[in-house]
PDB file of N, CA and C in Angstrom:
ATOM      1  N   UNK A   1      14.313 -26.942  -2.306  1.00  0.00           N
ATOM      2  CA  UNK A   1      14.117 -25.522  -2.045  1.00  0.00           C
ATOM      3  C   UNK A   1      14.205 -25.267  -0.538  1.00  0.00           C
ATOM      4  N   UNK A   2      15.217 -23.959  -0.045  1.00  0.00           N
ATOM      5  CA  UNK A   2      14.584 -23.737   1.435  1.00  0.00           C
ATOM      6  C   UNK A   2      13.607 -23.261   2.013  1.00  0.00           C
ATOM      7  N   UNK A   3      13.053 -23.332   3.257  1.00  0.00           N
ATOM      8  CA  UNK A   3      12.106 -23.389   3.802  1.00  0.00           C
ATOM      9  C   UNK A   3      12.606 -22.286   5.004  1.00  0.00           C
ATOM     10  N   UNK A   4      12.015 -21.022   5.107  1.00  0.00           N
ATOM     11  CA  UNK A   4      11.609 -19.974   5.966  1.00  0.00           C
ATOM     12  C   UNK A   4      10.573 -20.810   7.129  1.00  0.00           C
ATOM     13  N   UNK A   5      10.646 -20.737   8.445  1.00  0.00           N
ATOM     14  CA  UNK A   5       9.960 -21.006   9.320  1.00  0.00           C
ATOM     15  C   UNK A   5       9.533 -19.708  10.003  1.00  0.00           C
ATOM     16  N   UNK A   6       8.500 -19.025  10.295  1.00  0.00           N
ATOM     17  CA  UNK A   6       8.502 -17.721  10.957  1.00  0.00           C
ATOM     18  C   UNK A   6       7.429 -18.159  12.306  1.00  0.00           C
ATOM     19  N   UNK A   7       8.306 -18.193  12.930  1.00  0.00           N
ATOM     20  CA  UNK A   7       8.083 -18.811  14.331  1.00  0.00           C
ATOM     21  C   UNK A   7       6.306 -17.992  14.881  1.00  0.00           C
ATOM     22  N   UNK A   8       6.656 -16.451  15.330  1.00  0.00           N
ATOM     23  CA  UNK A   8       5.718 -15.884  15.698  1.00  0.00           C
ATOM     24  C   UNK A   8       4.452 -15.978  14.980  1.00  0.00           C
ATOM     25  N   UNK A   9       4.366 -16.109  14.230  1.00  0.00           N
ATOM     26  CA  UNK A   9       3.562 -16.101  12.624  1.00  0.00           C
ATOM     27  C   UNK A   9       2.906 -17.768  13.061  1.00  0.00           C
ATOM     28  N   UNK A  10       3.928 -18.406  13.124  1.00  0.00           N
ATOM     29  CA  UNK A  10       3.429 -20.044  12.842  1.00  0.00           C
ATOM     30  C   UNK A  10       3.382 -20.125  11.339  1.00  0.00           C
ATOM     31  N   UNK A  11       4.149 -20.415  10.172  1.00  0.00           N
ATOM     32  CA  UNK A  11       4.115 -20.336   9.116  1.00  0.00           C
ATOM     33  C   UNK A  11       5.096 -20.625   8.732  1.00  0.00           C
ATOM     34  N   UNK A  12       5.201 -21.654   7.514  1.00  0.00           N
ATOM     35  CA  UNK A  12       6.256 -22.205   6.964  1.00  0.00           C
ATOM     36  C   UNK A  12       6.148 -21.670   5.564  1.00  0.00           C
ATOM     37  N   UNK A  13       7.276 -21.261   4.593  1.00  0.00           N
ATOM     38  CA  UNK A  13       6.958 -20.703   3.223  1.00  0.00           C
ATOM     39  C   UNK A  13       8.308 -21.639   2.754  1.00  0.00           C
ATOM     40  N   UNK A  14       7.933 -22.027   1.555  1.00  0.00           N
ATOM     41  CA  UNK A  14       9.283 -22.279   0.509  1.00  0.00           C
ATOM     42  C   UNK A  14       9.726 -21.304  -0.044  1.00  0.00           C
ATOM     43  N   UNK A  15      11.353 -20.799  -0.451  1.00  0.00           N
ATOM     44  CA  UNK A  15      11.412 -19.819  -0.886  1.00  0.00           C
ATOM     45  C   UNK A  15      12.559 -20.570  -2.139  1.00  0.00           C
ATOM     46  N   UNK A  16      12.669 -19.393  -2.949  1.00  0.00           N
ATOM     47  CA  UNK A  16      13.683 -20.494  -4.056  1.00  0.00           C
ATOM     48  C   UNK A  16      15.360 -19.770  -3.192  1.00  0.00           C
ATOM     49  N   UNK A  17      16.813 -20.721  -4.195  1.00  0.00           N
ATOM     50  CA  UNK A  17      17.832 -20.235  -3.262  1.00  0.00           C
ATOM     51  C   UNK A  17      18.026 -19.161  -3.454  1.00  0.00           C
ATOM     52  N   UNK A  18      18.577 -18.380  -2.441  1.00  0.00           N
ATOM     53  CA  UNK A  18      19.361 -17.083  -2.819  1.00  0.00           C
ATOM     54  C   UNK A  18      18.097 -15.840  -2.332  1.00  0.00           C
ATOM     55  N   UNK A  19      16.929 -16.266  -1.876  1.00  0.00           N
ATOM     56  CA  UNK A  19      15.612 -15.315  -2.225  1.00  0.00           C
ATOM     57  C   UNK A  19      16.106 -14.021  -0.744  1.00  0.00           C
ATOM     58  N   UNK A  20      15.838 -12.975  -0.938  1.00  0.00           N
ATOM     59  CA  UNK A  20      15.920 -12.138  -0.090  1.00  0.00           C
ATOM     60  C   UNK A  20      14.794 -12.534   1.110  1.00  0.00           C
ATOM     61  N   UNK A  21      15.155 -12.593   2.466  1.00  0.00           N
ATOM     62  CA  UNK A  21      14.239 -12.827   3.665  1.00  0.00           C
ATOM     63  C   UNK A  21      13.275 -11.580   3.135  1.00  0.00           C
ATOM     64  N   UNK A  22      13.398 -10.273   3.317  1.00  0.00           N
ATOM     65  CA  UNK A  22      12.102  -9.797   3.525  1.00  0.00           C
ATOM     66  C   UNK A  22      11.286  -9.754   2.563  1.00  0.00           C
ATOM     67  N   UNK A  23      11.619  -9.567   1.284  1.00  0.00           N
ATOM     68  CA  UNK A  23      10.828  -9.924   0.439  1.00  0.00           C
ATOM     69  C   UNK A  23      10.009 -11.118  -0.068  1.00  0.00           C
ATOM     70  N   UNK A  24      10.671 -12.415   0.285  1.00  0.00           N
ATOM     71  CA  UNK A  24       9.917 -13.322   0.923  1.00  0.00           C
ATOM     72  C   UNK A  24       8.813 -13.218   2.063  1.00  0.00           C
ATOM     73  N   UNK A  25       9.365 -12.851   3.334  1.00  0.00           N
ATOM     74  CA  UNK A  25       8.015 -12.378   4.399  1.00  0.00           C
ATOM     75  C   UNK A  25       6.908 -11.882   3.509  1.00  0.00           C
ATOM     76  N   UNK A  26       7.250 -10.651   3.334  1.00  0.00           N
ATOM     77  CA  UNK A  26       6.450  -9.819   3.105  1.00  0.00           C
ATOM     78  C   UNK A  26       5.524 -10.112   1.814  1.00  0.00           C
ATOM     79  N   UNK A  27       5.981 -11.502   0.775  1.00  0.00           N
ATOM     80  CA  UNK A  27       5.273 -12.360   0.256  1.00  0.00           C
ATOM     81  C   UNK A  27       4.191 -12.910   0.404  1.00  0.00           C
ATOM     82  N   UNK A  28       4.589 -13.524   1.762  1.00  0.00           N
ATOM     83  CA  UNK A  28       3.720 -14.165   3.105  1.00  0.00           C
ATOM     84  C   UNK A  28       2.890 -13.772   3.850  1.00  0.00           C
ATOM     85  N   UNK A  29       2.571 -12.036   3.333  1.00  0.00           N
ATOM     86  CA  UNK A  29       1.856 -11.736   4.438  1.00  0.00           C
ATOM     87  C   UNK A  29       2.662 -11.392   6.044  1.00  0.00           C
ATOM     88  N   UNK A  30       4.217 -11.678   6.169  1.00  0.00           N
ATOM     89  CA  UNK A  30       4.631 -11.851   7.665  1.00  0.00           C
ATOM     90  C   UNK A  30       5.046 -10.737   7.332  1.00  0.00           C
ATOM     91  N   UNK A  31       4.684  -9.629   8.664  1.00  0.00           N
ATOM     92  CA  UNK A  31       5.119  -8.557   9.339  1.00  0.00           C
ATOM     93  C   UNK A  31       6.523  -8.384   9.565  1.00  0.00           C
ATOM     94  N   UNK A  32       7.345  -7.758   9.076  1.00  0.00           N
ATOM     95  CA  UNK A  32       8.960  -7.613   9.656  1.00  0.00           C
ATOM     96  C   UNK A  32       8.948  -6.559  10.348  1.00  0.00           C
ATOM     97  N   UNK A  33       7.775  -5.336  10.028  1.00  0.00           N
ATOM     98  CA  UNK A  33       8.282  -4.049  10.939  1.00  0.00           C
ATOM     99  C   UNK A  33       7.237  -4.107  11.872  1.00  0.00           C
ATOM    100  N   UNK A  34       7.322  -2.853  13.131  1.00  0.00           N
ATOM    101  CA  UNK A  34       6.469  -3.271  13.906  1.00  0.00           C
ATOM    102  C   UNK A  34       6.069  -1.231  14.068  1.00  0.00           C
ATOM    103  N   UNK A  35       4.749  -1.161  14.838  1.00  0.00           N
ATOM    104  CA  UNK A  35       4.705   0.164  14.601  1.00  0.00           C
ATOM    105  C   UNK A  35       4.542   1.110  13.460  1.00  0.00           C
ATOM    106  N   UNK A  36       5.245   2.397  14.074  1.00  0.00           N
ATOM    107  CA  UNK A  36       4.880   3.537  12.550  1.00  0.00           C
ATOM    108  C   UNK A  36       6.006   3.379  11.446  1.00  0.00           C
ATOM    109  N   UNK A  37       7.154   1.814  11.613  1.00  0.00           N
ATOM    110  CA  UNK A  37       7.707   1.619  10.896  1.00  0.00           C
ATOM    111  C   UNK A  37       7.106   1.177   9.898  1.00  0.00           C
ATOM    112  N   UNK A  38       6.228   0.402  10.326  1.00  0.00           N
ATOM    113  CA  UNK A  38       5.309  -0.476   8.903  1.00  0.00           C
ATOM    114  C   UNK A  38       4.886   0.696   7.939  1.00  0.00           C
ATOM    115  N   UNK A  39       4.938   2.239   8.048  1.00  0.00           N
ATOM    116  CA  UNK A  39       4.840   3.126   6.803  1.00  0.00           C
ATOM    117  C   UNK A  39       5.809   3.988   6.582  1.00  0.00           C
ATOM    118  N   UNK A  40       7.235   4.180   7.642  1.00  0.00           N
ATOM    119  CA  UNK A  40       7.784   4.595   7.696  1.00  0.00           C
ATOM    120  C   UNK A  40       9.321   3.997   7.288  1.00  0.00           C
ATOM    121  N   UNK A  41       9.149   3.682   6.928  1.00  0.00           N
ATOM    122  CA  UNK A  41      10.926   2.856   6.403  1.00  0.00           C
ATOM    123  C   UNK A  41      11.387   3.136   5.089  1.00  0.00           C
ATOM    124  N   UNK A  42      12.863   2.539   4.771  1.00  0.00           N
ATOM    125  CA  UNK A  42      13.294   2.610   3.569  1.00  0.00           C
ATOM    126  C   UNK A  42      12.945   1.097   2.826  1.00  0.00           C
ATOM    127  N   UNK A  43      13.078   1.361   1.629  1.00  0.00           N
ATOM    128  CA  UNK A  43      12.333   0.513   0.608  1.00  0.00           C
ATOM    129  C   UNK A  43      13.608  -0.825   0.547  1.00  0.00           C
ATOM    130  N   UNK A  44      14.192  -1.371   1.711  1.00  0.00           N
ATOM    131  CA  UNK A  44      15.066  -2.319   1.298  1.00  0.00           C
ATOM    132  C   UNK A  44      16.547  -2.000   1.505  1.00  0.00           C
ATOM    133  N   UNK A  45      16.835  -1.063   1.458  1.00  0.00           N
ATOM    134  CA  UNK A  45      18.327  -0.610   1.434  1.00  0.00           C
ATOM    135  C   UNK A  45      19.290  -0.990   2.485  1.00  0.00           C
ATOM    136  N   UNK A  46      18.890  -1.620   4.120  1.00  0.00           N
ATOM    137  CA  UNK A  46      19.243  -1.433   5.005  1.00  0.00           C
ATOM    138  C   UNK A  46      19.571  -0.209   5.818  1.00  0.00           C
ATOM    139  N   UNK A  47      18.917   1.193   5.494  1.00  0.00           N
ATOM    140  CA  UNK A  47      19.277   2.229   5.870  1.00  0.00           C
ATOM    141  C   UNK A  47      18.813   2.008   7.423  1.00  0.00           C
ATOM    142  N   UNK A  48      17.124   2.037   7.542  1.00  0.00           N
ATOM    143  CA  UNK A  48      16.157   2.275   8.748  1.00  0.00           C
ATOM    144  C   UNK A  48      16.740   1.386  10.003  1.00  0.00           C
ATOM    145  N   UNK A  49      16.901   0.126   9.241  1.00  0.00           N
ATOM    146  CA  UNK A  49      17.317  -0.921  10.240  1.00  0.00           C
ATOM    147  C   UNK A  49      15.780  -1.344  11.370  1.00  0.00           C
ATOM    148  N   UNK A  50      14.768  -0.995  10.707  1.00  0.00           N
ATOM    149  CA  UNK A  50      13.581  -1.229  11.296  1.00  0.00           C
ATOM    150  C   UNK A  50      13.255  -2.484  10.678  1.00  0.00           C
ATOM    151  N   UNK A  51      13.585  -3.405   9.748  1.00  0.00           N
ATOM    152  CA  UNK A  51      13.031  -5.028   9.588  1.00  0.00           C
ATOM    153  C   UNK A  51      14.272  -6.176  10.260  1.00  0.00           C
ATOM    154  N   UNK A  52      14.734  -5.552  11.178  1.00  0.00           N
ATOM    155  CA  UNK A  52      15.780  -6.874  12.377  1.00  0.00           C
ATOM    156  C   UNK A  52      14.765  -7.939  12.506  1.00  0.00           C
ATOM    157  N   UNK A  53      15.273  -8.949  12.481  1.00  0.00           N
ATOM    158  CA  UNK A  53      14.922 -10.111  12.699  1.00  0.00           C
ATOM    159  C   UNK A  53      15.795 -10.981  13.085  1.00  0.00           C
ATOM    160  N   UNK A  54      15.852 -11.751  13.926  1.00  0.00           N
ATOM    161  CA  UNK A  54      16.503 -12.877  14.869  1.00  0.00           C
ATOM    162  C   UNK A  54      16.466 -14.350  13.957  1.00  0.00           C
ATOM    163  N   UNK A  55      17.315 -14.883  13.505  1.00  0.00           N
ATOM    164  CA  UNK A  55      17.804 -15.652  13.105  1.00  0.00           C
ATOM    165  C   UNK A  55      17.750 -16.634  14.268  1.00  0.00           C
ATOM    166  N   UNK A  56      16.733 -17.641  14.670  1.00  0.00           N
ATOM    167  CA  UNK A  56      17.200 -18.422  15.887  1.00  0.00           C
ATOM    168  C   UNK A  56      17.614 -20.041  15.241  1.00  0.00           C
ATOM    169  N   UNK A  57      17.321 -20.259  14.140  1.00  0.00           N
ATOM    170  CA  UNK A  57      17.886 -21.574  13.995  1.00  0.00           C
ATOM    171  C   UNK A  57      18.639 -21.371  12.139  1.00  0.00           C
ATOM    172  N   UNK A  58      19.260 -22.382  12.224  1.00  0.00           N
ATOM    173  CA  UNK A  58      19.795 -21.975  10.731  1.00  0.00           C
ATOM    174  C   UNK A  58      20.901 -20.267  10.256  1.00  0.00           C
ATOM    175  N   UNK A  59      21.249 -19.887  11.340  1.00  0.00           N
ATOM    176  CA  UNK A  59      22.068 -18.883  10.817  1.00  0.00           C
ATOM    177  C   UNK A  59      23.524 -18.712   9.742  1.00  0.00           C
ATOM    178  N   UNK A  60      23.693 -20.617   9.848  1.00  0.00           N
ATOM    179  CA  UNK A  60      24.578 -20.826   8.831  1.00  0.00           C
ATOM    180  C   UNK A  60      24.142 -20.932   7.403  1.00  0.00           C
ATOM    181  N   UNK A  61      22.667 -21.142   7.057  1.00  0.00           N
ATOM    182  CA  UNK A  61      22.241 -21.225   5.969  1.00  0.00           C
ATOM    183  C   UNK A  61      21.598 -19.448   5.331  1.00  0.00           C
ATOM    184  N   UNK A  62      22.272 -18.506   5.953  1.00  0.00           N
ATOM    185  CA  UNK A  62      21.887 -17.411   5.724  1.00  0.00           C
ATOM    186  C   UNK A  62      23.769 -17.122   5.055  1.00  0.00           C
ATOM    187  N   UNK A  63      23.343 -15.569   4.202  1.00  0.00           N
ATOM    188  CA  UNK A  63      24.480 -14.789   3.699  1.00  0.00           C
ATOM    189  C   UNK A  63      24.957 -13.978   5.022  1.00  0.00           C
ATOM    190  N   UNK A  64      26.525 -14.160   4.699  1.00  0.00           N
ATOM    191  CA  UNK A  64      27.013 -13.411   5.688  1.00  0.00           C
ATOM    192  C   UNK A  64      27.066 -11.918   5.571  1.00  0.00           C
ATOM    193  N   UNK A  65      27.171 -11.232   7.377  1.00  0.00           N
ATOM    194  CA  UNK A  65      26.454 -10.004   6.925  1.00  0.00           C
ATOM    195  C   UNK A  65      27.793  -9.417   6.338  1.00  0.00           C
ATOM    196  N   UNK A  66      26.903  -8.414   6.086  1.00  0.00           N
ATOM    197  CA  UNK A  66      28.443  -7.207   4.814  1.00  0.00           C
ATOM    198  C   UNK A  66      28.865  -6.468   6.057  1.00  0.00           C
ATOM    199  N   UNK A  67      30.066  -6.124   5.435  1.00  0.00           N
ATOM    200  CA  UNK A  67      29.585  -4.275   6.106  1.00  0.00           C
ATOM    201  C   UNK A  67      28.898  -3.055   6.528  1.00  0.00           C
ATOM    202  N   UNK A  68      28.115  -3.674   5.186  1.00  0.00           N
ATOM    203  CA  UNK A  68      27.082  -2.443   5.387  1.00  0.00           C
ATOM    204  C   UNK A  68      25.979  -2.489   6.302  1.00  0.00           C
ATOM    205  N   UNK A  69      25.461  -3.783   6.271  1.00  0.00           N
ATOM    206  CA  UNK A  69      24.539  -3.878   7.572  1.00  0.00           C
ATOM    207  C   UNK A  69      25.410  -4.114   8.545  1.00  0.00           C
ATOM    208  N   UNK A  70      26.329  -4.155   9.404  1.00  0.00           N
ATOM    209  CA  UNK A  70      27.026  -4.410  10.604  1.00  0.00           C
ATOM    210  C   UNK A  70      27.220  -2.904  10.957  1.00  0.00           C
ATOM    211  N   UNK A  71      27.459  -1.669   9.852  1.00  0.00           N
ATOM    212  CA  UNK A  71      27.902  -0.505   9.910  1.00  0.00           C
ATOM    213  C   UNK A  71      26.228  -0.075  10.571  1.00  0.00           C
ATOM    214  N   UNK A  72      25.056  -0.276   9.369  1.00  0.00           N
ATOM    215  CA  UNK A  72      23.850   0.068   9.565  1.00  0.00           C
ATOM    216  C   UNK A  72      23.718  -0.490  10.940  1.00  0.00           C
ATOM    217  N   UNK A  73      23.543  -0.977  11.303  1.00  0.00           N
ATOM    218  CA  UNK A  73      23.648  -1.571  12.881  1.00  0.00           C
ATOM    219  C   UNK A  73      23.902  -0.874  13.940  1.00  0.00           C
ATOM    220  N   UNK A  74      25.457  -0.814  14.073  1.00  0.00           N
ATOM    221  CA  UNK A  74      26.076   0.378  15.125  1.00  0.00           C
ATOM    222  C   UNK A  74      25.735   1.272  14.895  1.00  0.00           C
ATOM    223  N   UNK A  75      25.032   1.921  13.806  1.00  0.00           N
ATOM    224  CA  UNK A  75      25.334   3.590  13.566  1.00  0.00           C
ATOM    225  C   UNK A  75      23.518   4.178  14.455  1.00  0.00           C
ATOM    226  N   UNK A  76      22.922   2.859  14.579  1.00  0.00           N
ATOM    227  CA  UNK A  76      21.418   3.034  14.926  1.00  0.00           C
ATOM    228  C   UNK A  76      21.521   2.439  16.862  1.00  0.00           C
ATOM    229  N   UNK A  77      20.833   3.615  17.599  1.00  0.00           N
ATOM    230  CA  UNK A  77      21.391   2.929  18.711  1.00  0.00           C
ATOM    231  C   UNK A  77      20.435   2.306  19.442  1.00  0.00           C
ATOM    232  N   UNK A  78      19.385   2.119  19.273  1.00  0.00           N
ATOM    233  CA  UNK A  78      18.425   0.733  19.576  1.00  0.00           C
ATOM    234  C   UNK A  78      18.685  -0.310  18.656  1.00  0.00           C
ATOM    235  N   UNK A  79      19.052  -0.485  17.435  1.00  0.00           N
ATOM    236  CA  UNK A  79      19.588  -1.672  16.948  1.00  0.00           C
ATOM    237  C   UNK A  79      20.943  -1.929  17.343  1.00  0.00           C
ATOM    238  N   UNK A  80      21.690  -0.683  17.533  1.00  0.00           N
ATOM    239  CA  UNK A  80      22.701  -1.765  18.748  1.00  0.00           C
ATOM    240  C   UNK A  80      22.701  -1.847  19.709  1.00  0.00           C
ATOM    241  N   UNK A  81      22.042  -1.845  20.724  1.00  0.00           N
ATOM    242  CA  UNK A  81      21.687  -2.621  21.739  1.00  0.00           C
ATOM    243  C   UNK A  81      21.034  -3.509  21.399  1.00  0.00           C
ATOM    244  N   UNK A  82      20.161  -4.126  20.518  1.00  0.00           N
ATOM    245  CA  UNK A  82      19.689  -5.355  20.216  1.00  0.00           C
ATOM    246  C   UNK A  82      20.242  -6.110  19.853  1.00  0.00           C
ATOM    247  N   UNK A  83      21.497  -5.871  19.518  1.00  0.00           N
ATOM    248  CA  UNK A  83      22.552  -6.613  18.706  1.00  0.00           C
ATOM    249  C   UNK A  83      23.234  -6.916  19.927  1.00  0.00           C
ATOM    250  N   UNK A  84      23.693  -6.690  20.945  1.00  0.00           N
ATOM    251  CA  UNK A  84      24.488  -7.182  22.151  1.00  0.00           C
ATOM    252  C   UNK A  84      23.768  -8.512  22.748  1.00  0.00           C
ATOM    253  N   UNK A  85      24.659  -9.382  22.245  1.00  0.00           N
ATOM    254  CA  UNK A  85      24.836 -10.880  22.628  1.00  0.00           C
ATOM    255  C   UNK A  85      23.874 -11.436  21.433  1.00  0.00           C
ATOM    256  N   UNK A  86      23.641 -10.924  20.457  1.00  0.00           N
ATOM    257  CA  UNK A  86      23.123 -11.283  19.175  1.00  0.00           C
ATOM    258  C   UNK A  86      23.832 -11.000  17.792  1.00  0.00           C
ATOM    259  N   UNK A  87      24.997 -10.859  18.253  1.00  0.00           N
ATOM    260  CA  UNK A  87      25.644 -10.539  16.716  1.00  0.00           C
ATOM    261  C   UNK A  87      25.042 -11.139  15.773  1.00  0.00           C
ATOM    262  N   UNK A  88      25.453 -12.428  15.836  1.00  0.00           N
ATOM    263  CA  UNK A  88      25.402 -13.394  14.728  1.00  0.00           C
ATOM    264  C   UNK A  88      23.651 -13.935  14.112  1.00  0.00           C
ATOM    265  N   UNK A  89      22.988 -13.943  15.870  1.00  0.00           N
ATOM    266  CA  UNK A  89      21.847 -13.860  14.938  1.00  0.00           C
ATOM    267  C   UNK A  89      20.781 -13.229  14.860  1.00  0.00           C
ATOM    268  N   UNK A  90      20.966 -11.453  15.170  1.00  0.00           N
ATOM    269  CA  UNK A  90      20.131 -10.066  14.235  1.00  0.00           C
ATOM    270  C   UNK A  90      20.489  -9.627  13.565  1.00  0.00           C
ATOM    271  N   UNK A  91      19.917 -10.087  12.198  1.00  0.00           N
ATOM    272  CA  UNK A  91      20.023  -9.606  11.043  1.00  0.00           C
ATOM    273  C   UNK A  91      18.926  -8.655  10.588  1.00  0.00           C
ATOM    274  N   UNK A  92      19.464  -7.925   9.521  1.00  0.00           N
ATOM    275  CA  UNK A  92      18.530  -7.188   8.559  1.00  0.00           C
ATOM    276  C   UNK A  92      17.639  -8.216   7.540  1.00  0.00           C
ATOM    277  N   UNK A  93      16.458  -7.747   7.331  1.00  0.00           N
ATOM    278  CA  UNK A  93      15.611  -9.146   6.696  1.00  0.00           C
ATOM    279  C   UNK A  93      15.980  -8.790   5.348  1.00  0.00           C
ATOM    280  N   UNK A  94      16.151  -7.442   5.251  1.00  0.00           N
ATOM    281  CA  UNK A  94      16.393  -6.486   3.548  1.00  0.00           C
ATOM    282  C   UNK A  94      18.250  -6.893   2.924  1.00  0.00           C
ATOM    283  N   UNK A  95      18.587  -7.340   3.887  1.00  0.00           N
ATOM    284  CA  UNK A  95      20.060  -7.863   3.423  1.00  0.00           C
ATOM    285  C   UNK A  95      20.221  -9.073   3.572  1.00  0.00           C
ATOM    286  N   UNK A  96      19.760  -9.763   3.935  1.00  0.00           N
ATOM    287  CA  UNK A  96      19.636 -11.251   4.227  1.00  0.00           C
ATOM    288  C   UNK A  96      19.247 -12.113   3.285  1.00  0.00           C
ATOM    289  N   UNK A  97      19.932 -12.878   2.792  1.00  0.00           N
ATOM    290  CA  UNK A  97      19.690 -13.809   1.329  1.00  0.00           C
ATOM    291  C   UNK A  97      19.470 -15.320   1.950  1.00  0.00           C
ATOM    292  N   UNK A  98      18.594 -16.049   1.758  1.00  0.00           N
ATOM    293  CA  UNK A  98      18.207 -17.325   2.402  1.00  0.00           C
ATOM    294  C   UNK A  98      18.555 -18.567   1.090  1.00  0.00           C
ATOM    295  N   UNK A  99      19.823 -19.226   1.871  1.00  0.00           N
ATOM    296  CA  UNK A  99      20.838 -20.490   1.113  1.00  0.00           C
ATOM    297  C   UNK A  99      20.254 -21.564   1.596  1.00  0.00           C
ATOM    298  N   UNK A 100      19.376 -21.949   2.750  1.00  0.00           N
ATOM    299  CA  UNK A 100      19.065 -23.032   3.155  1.00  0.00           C
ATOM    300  C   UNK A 100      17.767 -23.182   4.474  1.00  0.00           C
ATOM    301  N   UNK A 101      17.657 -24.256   4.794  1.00  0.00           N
ATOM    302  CA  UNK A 101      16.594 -23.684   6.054  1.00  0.00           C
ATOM    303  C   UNK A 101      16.915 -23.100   6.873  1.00  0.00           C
ATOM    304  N   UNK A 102      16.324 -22.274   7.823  1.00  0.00           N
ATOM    305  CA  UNK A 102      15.962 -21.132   8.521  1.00  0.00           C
ATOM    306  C   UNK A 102      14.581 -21.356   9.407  1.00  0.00           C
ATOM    307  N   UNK A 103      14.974 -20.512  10.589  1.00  0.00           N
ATOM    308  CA  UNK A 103      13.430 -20.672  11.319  1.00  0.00           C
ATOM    309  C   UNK A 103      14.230 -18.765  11.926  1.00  0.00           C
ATOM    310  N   UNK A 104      13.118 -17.906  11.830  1.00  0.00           N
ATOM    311  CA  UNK A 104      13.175 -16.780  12.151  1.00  0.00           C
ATOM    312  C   UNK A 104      11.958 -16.313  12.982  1.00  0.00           C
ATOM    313  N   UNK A 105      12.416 -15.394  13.897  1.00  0.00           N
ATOM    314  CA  UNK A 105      11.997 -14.486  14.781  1.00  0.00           C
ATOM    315  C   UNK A 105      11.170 -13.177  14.132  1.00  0.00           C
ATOM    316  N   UNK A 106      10.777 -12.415  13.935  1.00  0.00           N
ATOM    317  CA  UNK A 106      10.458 -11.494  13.558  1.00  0.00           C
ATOM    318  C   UNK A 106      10.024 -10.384  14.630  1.00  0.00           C
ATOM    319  N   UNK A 107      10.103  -9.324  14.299  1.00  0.00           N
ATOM    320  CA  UNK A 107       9.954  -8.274  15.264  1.00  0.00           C
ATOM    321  C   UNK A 107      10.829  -8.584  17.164  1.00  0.00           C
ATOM    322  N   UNK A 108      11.892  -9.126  17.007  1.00  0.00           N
ATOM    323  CA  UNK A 108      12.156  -9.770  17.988  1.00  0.00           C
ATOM    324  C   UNK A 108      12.423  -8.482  19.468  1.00  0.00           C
ATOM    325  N   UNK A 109      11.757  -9.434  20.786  1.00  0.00           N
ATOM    326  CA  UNK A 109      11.652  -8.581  22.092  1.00  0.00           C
ATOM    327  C   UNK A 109      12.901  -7.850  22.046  1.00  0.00           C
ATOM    328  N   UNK A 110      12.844  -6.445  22.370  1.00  0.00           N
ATOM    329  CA  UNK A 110      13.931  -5.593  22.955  1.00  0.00           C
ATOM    330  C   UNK A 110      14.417  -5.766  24.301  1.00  0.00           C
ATOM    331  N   UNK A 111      16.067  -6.569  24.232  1.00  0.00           N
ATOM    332  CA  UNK A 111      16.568  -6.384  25.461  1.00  0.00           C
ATOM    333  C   UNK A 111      17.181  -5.104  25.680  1.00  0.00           C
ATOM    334  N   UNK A 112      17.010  -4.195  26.795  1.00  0.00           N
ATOM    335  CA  UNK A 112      17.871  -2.909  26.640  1.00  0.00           C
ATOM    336  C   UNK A 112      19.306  -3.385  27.410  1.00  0.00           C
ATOM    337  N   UNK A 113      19.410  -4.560  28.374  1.00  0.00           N
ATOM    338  CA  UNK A 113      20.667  -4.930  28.827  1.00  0.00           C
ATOM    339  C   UNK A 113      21.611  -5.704  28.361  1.00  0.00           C
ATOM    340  N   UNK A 114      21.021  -6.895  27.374  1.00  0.00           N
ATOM    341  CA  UNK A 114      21.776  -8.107  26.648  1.00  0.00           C
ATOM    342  C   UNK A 114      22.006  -8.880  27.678  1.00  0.00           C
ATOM    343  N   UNK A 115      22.530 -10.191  27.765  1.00  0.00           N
ATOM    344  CA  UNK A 115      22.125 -11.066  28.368  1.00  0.00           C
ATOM    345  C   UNK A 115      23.630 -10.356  29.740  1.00  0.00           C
ATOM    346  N   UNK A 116      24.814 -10.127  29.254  1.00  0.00           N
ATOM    347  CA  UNK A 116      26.095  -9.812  29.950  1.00  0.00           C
ATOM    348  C   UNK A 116      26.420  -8.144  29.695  1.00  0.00           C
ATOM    349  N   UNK A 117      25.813  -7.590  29.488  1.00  0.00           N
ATOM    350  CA  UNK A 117      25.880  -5.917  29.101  1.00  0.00           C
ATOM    351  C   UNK A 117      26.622  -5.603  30.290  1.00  0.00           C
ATOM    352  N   UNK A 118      25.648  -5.553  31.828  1.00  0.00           N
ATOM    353  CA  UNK A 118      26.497  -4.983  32.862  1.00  0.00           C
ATOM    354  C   UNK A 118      27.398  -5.937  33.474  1.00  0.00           C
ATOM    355  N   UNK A 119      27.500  -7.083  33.653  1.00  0.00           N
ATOM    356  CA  UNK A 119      28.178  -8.404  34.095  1.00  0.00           C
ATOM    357  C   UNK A 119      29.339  -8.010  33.435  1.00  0.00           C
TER     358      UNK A 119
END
């Protein structure tokens, strides 16, 4: 079975394959939103784009993203700027299907520059 690591948390969970990240977290007790998101969001859909989470190890053992969260992404403009120099690993926790181990970030720091934004 894979194994979710949620770094900030300190917490390791087994999840079975295929299990959706946030619904797993949120299994766990682990926080994905932060703020008046924690009552304010959509139920999963990827609309809000308020449960991002940073993928820092294992991003190959995750589902690749769709469209629809890459679209949900750009169309939100603090999640894209969080996404600059993080493509690959800020994901949506509500679209994110977990194939293997993983160690995740949750609520991850806002860069407003990205590491090369003005460079």
């Amino acid at each position: 079975m894979p194994t979710i690591k949620f770094i900030k948390e300190k917490k390791t969970v087994e999840v079975p394959q295929g299990a959706n990240l946030r619904t797993e977290a949120m299994k766990a007790g682990v926080q994905v939103y932060q703020g008046i998101e924690k009552v304010l969001h959509c139920p999963g859909f990827g609309l809000c784009t308020a449960c991002k989470v940073m993928i820092k190890k294992g991003a190959e053992n995750c589902s690749e993203q769709s469209l629809w969260e890459k679209a949900n992404i750009l169309k939100h403009p603090i999640a894209m700027f969080a996404r600059i120099g993080n493509e690959n690993e800020l994901r949506l926790s509500c679209q994110t299907c977990v194939n293997g181990d993983i160690e995740v970030e949750t609520t991850p720091e806002f860069n407003w520059h990205g590491e090369k934004f003005w460079g």
